[in-house]
N, C-alpha and C. Protein backbone atom coordinates (compact mmCIF):
# COMPACT_ATOMS: atom_id res chain seq x y z
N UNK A 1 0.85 -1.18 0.00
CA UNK A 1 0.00 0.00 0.00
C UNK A 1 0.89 1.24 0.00
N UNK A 2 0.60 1.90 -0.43
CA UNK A 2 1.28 3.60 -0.65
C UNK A 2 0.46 4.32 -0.12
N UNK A 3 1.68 5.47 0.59
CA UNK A 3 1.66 6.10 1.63
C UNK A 3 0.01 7.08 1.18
N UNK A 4 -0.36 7.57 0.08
CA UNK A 4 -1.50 8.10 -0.22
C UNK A 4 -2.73 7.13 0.20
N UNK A 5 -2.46 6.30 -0.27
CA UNK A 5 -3.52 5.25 0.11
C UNK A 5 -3.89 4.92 2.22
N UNK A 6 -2.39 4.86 2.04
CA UNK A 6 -2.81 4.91 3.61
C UNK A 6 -3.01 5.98 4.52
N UNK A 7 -2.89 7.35 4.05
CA UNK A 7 -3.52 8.45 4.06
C UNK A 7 -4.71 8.39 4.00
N UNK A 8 -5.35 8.26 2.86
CA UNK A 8 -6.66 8.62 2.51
C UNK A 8 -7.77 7.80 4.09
N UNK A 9 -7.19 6.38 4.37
CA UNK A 9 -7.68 5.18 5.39
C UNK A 9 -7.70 6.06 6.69
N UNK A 10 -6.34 6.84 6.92
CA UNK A 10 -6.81 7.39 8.35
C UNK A 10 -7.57 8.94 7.87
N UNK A 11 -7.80 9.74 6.56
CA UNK A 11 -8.45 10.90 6.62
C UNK A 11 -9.89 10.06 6.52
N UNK A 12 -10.02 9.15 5.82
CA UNK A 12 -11.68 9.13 6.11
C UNK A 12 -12.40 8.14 7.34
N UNK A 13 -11.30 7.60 8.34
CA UNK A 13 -11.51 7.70 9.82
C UNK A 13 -11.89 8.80 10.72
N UNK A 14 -10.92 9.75 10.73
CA UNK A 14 -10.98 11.05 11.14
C UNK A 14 -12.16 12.27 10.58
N UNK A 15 -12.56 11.83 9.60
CA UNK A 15 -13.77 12.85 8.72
C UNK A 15 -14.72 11.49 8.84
N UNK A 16 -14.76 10.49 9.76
CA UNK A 16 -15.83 9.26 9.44
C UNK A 16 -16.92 9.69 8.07
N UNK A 17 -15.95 9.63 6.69
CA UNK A 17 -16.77 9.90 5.59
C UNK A 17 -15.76 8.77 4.60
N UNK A 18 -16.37 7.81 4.31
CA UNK A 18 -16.00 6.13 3.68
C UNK A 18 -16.22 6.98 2.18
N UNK A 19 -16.00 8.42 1.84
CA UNK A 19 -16.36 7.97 0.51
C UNK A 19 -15.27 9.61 0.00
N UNK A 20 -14.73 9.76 0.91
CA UNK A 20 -13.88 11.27 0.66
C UNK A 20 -12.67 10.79 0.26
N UNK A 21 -12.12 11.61 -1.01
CA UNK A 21 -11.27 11.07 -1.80
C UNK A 21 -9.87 12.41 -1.12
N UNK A 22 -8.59 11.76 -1.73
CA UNK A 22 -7.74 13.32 -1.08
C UNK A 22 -6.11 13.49 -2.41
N UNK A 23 -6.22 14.00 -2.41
CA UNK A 23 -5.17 14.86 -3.72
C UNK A 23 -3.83 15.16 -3.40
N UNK A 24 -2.66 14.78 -4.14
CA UNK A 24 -1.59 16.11 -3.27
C UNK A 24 -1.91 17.24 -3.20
N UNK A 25 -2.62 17.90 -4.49
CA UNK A 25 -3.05 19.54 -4.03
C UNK A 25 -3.69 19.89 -3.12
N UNK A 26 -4.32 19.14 -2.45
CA UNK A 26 -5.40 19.41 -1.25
C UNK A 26 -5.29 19.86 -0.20
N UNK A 27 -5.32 20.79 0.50
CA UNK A 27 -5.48 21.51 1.71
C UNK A 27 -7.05 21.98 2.51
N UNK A 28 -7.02 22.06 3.26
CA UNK A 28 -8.25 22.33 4.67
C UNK A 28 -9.24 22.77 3.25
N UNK A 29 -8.87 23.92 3.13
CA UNK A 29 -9.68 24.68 2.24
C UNK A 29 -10.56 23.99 1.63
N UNK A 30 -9.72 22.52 0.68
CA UNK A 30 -11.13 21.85 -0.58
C UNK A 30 -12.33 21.06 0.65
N UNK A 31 -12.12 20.88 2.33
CA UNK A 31 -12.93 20.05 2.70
C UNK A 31 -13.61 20.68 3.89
N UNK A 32 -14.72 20.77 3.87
CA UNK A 32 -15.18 22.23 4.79
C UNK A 32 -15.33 21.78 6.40
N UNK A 33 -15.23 20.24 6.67
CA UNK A 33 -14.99 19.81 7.94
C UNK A 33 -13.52 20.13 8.36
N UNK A 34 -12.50 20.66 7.98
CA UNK A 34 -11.41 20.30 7.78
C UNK A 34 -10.88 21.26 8.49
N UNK A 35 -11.09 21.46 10.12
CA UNK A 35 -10.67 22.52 10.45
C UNK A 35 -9.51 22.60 11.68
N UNK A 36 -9.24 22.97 12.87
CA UNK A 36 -8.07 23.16 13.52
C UNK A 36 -7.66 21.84 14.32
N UNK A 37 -8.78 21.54 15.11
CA UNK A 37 -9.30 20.08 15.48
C UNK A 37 -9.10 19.20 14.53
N UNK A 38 -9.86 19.04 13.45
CA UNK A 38 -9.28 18.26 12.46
C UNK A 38 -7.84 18.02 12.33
N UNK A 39 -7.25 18.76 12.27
CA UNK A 39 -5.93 18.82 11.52
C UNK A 39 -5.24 18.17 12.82
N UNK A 40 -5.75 18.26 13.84
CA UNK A 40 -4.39 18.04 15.05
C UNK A 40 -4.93 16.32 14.87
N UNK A 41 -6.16 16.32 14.97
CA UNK A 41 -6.77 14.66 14.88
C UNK A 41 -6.05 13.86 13.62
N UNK A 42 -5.53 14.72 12.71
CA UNK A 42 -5.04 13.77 11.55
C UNK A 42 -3.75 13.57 12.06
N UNK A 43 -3.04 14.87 12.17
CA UNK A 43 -1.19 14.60 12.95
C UNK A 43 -0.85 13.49 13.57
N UNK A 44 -2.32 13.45 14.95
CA UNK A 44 -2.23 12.46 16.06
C UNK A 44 -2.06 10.81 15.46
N UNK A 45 -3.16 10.71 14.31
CA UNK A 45 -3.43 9.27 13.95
C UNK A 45 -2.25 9.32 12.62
N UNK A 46 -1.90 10.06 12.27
CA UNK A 46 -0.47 9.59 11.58
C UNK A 46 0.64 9.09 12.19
N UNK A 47 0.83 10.38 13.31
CA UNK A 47 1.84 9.99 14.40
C UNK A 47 1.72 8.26 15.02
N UNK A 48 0.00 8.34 15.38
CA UNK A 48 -0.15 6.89 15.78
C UNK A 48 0.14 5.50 14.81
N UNK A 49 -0.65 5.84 13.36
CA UNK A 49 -0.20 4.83 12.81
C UNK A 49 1.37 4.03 12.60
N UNK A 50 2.06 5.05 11.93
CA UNK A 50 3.37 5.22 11.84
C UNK A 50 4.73 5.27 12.64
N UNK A 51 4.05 5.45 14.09
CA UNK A 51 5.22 5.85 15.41
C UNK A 51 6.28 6.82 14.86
N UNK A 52 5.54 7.92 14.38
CA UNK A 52 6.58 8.87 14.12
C UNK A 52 6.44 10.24 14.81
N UNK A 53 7.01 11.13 14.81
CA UNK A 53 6.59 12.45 15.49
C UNK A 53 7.02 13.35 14.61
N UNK A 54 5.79 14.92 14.66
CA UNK A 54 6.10 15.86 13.53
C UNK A 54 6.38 17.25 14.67
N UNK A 55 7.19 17.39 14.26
CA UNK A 55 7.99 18.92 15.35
C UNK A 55 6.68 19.94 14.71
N UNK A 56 6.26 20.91 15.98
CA UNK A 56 5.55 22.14 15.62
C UNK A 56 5.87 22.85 14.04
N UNK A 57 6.94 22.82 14.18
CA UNK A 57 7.00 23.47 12.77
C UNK A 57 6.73 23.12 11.63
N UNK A 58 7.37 21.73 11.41
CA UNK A 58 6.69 20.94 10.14
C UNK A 58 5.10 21.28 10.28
N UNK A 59 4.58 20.26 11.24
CA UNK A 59 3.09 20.93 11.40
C UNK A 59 2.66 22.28 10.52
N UNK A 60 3.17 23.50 11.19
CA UNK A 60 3.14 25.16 10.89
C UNK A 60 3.28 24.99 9.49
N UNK A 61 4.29 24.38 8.47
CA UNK A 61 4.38 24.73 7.49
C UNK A 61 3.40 23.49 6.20
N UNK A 62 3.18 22.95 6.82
CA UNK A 62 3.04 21.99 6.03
C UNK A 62 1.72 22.95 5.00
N UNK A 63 1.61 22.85 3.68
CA UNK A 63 0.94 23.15 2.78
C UNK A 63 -0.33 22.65 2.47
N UNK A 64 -0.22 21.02 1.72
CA UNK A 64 -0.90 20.23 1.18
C UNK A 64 -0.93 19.00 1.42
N UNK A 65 -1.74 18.20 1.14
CA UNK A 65 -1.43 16.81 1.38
C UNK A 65 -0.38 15.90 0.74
N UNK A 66 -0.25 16.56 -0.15
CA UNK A 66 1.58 16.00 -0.99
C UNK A 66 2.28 16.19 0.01
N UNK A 67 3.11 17.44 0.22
CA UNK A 67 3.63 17.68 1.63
C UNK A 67 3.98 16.76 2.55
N UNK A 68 2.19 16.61 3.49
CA UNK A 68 1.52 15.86 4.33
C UNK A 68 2.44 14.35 3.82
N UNK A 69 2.39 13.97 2.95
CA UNK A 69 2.76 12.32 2.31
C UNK A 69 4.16 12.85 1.86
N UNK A 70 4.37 13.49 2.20
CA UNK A 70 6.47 13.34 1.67
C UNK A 70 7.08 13.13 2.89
N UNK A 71 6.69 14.24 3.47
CA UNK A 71 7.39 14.17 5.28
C UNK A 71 6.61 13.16 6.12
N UNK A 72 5.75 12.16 5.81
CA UNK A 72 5.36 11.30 6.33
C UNK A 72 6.31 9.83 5.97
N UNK A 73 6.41 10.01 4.36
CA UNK A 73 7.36 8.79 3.96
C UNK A 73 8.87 8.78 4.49
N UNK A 74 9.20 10.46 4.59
CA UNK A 74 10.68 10.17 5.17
C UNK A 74 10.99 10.27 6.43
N UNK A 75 9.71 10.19 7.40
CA UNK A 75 10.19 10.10 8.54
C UNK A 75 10.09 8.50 8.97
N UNK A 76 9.16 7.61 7.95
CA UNK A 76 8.64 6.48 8.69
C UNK A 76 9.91 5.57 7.76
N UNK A 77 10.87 6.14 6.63
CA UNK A 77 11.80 5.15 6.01
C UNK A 77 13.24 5.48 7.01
N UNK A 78 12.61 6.19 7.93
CA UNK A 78 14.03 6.18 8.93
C UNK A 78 14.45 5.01 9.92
């Protein structure tokens, strides 16, 4: 499975919506549940899936969900 794919498994846990699709271009903006709460709830269950940890800042900067799935793959191929 690829890391998008296993993305998409914990965003439509977290949005409990079995039918929400997700993009690298994608940010808060395209999903109108998608808000501060949200975002810490996705960090958490990445962090959880993965046993990885994202420093405040990554967090702060992160853009899009491409992004989201780059610094996810290179922290978990460490």
């Amino acid at each position: 499975m690829n890391i998008m794919d296993e993305l998409l498994q914990i965003f439509r846990d977290v949005f409990d919506d079995d039918g929400m699709t997700i993009f690298p271009e994608m940010t808060a903006a395209d999903y109108d549940d998608w808000d501060s709460l949200a975002q810490i709830q996705l960090i958490v269950a990445v962090e959880r899936k993965f046993n990885i940890k994202f420093s405040t800042d990554e967090v702060l900067h992160l853009k899009n969900v491409g992004e989201f799935a780059a610094i996810t793959e290179a922290k978990r191929s460490k």
